[in-house]
C-alpha atoms as a PDB file:
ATOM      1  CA  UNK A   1    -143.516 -58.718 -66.365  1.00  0.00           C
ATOM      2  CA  UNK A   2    -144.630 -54.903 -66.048  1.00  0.00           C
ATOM      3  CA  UNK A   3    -147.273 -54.036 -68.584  1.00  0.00           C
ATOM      4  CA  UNK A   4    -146.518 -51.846 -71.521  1.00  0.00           C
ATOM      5  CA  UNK A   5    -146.729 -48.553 -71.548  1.00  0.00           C
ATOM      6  CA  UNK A   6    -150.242 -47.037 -72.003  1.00  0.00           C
ATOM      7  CA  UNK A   7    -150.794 -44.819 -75.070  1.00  0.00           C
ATOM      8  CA  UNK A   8    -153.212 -42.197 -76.291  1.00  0.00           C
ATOM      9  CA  UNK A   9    -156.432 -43.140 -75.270  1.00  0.00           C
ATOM     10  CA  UNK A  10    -155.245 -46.241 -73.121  1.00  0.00           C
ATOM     11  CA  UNK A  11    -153.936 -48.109 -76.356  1.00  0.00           C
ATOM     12  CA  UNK A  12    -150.794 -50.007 -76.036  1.00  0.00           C
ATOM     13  CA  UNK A  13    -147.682 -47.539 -76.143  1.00  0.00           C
ATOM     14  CA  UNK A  14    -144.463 -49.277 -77.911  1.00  0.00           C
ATOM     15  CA  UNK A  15    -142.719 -51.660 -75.739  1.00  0.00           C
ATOM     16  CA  UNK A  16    -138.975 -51.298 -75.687  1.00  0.00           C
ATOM     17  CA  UNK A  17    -136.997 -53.315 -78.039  1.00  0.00           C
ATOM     18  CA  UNK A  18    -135.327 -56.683 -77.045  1.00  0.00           C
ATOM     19  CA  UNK A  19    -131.916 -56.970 -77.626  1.00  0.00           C
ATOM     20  CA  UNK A  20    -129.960 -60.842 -77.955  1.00  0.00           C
ATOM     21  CA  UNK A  21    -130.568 -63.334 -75.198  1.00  0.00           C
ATOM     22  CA  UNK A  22    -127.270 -63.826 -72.960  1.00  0.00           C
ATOM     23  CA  UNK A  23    -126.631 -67.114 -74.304  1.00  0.00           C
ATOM     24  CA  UNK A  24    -126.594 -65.556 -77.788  1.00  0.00           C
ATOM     25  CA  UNK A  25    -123.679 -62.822 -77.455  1.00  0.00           C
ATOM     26  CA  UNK A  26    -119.867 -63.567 -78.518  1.00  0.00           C
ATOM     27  CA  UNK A  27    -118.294 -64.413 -75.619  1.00  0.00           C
ATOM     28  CA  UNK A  28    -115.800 -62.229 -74.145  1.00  0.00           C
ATOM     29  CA  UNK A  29    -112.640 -64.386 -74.760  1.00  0.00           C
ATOM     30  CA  UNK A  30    -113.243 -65.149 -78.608  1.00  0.00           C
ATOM     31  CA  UNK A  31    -110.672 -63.788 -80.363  1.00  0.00           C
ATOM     32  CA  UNK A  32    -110.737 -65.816 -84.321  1.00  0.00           C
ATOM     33  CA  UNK A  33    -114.083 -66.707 -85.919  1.00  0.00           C
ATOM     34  CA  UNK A  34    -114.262 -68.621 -88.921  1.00  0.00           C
ATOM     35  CA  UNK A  35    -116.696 -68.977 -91.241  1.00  0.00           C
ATOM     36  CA  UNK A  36    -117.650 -72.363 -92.632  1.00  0.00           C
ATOM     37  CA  UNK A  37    -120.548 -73.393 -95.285  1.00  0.00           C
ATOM     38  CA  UNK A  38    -122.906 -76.753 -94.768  1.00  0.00           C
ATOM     39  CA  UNK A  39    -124.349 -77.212 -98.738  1.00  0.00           C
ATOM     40  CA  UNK A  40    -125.678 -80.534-100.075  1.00  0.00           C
ATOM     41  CA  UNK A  41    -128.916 -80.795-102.293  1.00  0.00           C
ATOM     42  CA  UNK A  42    -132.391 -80.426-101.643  1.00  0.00           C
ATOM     43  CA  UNK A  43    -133.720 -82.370 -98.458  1.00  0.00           C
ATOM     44  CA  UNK A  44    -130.496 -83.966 -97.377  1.00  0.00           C
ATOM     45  CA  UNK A  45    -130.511 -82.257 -93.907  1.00  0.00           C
ATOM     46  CA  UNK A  46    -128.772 -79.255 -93.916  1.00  0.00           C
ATOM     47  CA  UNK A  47    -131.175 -77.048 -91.561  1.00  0.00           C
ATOM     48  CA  UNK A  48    -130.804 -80.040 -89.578  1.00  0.00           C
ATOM     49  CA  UNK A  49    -127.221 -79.987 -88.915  1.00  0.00           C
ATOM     50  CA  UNK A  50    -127.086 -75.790 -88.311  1.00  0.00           C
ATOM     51  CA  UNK A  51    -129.688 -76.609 -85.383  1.00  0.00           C
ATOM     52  CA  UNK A  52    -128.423 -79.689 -83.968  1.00  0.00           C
ATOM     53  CA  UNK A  53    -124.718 -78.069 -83.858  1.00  0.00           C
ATOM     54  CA  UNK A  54    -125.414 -74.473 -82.826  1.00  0.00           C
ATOM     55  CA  UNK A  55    -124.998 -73.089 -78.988  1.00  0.00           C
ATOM     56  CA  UNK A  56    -126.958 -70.078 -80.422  1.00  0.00           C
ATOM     57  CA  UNK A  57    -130.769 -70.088 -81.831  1.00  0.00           C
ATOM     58  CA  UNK A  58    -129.949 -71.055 -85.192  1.00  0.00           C
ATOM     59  CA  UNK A  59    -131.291 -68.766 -87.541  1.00  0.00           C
ATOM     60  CA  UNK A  60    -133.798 -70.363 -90.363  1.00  0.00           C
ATOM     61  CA  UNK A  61    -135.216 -69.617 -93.455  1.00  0.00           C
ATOM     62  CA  UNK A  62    -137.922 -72.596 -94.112  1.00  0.00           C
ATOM     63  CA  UNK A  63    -141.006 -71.938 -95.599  1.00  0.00           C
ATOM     64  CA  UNK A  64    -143.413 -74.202 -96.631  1.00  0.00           C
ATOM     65  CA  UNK A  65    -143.759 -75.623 -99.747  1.00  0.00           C
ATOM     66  CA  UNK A  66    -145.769 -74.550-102.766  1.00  0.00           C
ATOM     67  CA  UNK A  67    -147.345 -75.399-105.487  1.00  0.00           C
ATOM     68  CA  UNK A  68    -144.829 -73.101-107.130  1.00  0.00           C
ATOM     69  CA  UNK A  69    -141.937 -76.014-106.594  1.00  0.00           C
ATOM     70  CA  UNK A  70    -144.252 -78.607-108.177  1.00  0.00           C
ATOM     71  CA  UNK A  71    -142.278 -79.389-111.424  1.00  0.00           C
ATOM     72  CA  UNK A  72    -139.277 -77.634-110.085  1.00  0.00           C
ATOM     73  CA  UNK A  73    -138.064 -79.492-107.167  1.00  0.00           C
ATOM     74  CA  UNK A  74    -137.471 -82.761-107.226  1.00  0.00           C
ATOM     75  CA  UNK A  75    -138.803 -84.549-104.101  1.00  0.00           C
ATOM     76  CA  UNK A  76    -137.893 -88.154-105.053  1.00  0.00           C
ATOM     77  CA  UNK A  77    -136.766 -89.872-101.676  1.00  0.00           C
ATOM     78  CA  UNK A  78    -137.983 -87.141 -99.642  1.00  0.00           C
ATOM     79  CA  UNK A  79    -141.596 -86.849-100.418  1.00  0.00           C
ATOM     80  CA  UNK A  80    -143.131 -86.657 -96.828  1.00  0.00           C
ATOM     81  CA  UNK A  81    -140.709 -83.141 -96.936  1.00  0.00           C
ATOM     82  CA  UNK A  82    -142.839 -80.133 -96.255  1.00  0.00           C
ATOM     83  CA  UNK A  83    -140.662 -76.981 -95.724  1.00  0.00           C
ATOM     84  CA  UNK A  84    -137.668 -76.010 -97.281  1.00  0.00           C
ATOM     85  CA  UNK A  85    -134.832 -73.332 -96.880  1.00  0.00           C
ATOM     86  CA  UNK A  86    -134.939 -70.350 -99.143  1.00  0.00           C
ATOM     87  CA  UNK A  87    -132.733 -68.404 -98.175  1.00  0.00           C
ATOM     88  CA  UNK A  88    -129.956 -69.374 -95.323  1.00  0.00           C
ATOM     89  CA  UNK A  89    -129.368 -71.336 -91.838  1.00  0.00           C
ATOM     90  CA  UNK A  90    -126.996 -69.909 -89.385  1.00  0.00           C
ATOM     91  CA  UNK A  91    -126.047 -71.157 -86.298  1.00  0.00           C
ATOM     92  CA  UNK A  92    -122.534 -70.928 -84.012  1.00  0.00           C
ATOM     93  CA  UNK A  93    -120.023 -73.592 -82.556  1.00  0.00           C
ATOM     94  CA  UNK A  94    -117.222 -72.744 -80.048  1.00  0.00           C
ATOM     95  CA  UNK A  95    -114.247 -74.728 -80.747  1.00  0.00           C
ATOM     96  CA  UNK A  96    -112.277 -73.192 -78.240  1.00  0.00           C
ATOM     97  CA  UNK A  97    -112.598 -70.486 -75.681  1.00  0.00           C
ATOM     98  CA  UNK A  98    -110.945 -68.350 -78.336  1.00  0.00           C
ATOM     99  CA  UNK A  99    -112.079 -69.585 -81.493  1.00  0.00           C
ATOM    100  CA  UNK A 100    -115.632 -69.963 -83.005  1.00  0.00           C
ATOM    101  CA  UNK A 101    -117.109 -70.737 -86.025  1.00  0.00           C
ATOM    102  CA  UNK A 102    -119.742 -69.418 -87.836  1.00  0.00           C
ATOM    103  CA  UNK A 103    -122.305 -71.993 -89.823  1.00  0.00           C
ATOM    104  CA  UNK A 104    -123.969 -71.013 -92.870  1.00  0.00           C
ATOM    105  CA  UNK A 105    -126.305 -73.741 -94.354  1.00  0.00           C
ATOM    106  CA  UNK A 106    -127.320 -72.976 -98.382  1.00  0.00           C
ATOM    107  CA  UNK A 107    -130.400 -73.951 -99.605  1.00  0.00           C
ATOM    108  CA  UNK A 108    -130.415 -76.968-101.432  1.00  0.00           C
ATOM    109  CA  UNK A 109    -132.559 -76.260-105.019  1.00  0.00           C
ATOM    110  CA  UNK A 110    -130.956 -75.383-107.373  1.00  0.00           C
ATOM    111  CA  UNK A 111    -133.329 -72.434-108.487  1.00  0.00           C
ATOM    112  CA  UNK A 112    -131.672 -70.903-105.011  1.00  0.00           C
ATOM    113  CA  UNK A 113    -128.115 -71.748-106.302  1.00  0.00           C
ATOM    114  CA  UNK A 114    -127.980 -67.985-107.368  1.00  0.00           C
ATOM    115  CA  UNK A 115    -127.200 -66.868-103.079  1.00  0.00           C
ATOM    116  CA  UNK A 116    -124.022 -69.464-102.737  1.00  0.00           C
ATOM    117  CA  UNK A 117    -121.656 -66.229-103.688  1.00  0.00           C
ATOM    118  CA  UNK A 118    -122.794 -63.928-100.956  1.00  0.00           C
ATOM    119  CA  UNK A 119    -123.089 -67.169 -98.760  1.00  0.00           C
ATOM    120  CA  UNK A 120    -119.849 -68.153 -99.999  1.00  0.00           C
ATOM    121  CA  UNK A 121    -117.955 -65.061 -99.260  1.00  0.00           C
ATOM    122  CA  UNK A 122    -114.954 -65.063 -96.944  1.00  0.00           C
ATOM    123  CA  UNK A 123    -115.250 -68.789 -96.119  1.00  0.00           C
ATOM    124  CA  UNK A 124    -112.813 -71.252 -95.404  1.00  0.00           C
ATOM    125  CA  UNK A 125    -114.024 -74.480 -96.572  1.00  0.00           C
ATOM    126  CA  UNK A 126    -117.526 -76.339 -96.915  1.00  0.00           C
ATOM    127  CA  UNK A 127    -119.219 -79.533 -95.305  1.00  0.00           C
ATOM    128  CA  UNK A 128    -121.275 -81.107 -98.498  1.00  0.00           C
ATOM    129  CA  UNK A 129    -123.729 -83.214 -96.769  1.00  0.00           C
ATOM    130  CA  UNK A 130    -124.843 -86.005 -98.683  1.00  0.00           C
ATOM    131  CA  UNK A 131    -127.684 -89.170 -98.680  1.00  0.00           C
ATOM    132  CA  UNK A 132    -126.628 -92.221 -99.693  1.00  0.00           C
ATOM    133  CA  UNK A 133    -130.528 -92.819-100.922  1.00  0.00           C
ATOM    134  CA  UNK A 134    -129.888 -89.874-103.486  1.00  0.00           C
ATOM    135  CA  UNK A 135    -126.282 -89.397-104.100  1.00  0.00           C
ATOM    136  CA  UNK A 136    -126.734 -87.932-107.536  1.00  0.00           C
ATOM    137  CA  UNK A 137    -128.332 -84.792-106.051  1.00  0.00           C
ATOM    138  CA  UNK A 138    -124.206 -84.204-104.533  1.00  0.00           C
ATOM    139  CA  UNK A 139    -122.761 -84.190-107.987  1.00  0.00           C
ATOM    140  CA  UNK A 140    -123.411 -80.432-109.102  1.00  0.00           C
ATOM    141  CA  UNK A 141    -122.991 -79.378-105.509  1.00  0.00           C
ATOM    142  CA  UNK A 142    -118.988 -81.184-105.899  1.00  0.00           C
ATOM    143  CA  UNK A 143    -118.694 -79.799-108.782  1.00  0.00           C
ATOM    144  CA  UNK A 144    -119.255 -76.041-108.103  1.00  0.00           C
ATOM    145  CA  UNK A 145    -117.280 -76.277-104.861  1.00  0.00           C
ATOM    146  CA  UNK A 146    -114.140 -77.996-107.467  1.00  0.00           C
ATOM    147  CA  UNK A 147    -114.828 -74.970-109.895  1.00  0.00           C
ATOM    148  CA  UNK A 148    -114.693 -72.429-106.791  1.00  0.00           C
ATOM    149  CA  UNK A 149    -111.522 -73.684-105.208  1.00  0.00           C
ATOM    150  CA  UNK A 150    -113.314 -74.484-101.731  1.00  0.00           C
ATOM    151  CA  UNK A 151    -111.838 -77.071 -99.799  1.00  0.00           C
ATOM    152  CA  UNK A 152    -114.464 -79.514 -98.297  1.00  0.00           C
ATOM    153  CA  UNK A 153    -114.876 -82.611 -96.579  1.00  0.00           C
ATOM    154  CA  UNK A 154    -118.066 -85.054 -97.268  1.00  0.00           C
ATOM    155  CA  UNK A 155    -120.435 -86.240 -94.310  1.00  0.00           C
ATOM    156  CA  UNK A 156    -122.729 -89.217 -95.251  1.00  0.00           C
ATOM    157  CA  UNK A 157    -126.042 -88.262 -93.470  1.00  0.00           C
ATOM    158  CA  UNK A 158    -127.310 -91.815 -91.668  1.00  0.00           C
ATOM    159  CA  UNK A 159    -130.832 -91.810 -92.386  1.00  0.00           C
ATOM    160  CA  UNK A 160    -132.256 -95.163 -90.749  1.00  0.00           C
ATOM    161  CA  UNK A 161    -133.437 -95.919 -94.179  1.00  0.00           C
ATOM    162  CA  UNK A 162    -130.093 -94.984 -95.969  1.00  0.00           C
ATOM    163  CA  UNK A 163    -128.205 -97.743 -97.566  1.00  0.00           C
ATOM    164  CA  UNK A 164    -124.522 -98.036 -96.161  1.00  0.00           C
ATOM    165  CA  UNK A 165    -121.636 -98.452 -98.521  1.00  0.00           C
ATOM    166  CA  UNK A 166    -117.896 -98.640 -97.957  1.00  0.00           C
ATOM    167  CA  UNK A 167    -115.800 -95.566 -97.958  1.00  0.00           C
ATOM    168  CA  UNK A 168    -114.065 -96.101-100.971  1.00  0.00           C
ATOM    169  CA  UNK A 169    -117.175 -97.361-102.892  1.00  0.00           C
ATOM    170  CA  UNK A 170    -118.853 -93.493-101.920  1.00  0.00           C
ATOM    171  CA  UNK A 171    -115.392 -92.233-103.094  1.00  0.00           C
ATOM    172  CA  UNK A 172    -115.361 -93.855-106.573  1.00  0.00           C
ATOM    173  CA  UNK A 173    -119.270 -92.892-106.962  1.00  0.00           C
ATOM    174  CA  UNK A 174    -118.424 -89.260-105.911  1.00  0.00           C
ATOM    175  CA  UNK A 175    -115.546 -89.457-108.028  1.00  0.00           C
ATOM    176  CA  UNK A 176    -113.598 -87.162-105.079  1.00  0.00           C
ATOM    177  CA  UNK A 177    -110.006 -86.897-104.852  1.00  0.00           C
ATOM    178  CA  UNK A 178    -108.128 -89.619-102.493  1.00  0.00           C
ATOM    179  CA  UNK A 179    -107.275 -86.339-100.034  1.00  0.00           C
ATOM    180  CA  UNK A 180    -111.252 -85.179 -99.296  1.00  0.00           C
ATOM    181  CA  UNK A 181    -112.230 -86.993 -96.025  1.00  0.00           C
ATOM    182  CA  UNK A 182    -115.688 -89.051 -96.335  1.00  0.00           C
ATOM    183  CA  UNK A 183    -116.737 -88.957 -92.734  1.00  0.00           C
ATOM    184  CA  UNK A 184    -119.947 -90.545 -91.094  1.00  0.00           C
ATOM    185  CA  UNK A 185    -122.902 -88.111 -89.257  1.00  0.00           C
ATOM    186  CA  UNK A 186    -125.872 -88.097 -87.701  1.00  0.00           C
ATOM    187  CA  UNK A 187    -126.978 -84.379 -88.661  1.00  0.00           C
ATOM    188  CA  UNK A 188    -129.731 -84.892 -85.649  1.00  0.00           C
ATOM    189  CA  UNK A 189    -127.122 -84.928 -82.739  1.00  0.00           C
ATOM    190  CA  UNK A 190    -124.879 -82.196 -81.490  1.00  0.00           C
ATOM    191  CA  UNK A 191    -121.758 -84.671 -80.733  1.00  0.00           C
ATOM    192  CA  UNK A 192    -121.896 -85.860 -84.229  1.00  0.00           C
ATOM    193  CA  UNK A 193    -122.223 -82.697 -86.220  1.00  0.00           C
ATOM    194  CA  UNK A 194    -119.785 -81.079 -84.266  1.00  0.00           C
ATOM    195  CA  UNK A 195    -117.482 -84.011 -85.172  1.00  0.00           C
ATOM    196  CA  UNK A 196    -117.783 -83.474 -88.596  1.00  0.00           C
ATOM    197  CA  UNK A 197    -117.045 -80.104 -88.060  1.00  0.00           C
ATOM    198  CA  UNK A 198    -114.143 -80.680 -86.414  1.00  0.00           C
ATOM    199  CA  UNK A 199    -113.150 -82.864 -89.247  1.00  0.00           C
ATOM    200  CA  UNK A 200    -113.512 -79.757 -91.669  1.00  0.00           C
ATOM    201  CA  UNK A 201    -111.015 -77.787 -89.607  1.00  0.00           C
ATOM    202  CA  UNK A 202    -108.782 -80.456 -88.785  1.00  0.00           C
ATOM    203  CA  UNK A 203    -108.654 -80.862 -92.941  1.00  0.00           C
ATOM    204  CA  UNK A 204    -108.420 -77.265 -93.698  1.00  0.00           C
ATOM    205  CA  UNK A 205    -104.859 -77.600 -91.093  1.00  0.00           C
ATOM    206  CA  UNK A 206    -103.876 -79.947 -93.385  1.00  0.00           C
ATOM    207  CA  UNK A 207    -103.291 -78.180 -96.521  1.00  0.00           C
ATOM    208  CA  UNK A 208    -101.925 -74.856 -94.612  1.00  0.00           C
ATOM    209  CA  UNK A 209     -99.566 -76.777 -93.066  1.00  0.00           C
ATOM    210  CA  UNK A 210     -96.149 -76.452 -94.394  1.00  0.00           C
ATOM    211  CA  UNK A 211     -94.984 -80.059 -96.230  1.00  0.00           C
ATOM    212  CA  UNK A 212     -93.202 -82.276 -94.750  1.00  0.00           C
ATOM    213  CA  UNK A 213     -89.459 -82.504 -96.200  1.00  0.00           C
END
């Protein structure tokens, strides 16, 4: 590496600006992106999923934890958690050589609630990640994706420690229409979050598909 540029006085003169890595730019035959959303509530492993999933450096927002959340957040089920989104995750999945989606993960408390409608903007649908441990922390998260018209599909999150219930059981205790698809993820693995994404698109086909007569 050549050394930077020498200054007045032999002090360090400014060192030209990087630009994006190769593996980070568009490719050249993408022609449709999409933007998709990844919300859930606090801790259920949202940043997880953007960084598993992405071909890009995902791009993160965790700081740690405060004293200022003490009171605030609730950290039942997830008290060994030490850092938390605050802003945004976003990461980038090629479906195809011509299409590509984009990946915004929301923050899960609901003090950061207030960013969903910039977040939220120009998307096609949601994944609302969920942990069977804590499935009460989904129901506000359904419920403002109902009131907002934003089609979504649910992905149970497989903690080893998470209890596993039938499909229809989560359904009834979601209370989600018989059309939302409950699908099964390991946020930690690429092959399995891209799955779920591909569930989310293959859903979205669904209901702009003309009906059958």
């Amino acid at each position: 590496m050549s050394p930077a540029p020498s200054g007045p006085q032999g002090l360090p003169g400014p060192r030209a600006a990087q630009g994006p890595q190769d593996e980070d730019l568009l490719p050249d035959s993408a022609t449709m992106a999409v933007k998709v959303v990844i919300v859930g509530g606090f801790g259920v492993g949202k940043t997880t999923l953007v960084g598993s999933v992405s071909e890009i450096r995902p791009l993160t927002t965790e700081e740690t934890m405060t004293q200022a959340g003490e009171g605030v957040d609730d950290l039942s089920g997830v008290e060994r958690k030490t850092r938390t989104t605050v802003a945004m995750d976003f990461g980038r999945i090629s479906i195809s050589e011509e299409l590509v989606l984009y990946v915004f993960g929301t923050p899960g408390q609901e003090r950061f609630w207030f960013l969903w409608n910039g977040l939220f903007e120009g998307a096609l649908g949601a994944v609302v990640l969920v942990d069977t441990r804590r499935l009460e922390v989904s129901f506000d998260v359904i419920g403002r994706l109902e009131d907002r018209g934003v089609p979504f599909v649910v992905a149970v999150n497989t903690f080893p420690e998470s209890p596993s219930y039938p499909t229809e059981e989560l359904r009834t205790a979601l209370d989600l229409p018989a059309e939302v698809p409950i699908v099964a993820c390991d946020a930690r693995t690429r092959e399995s979050s891209r799955d779920v994404l591909m569930a989310l698109m293959h859903f979205l086909y669904t209901l702009s598909a003309p009906p059958t007569r």
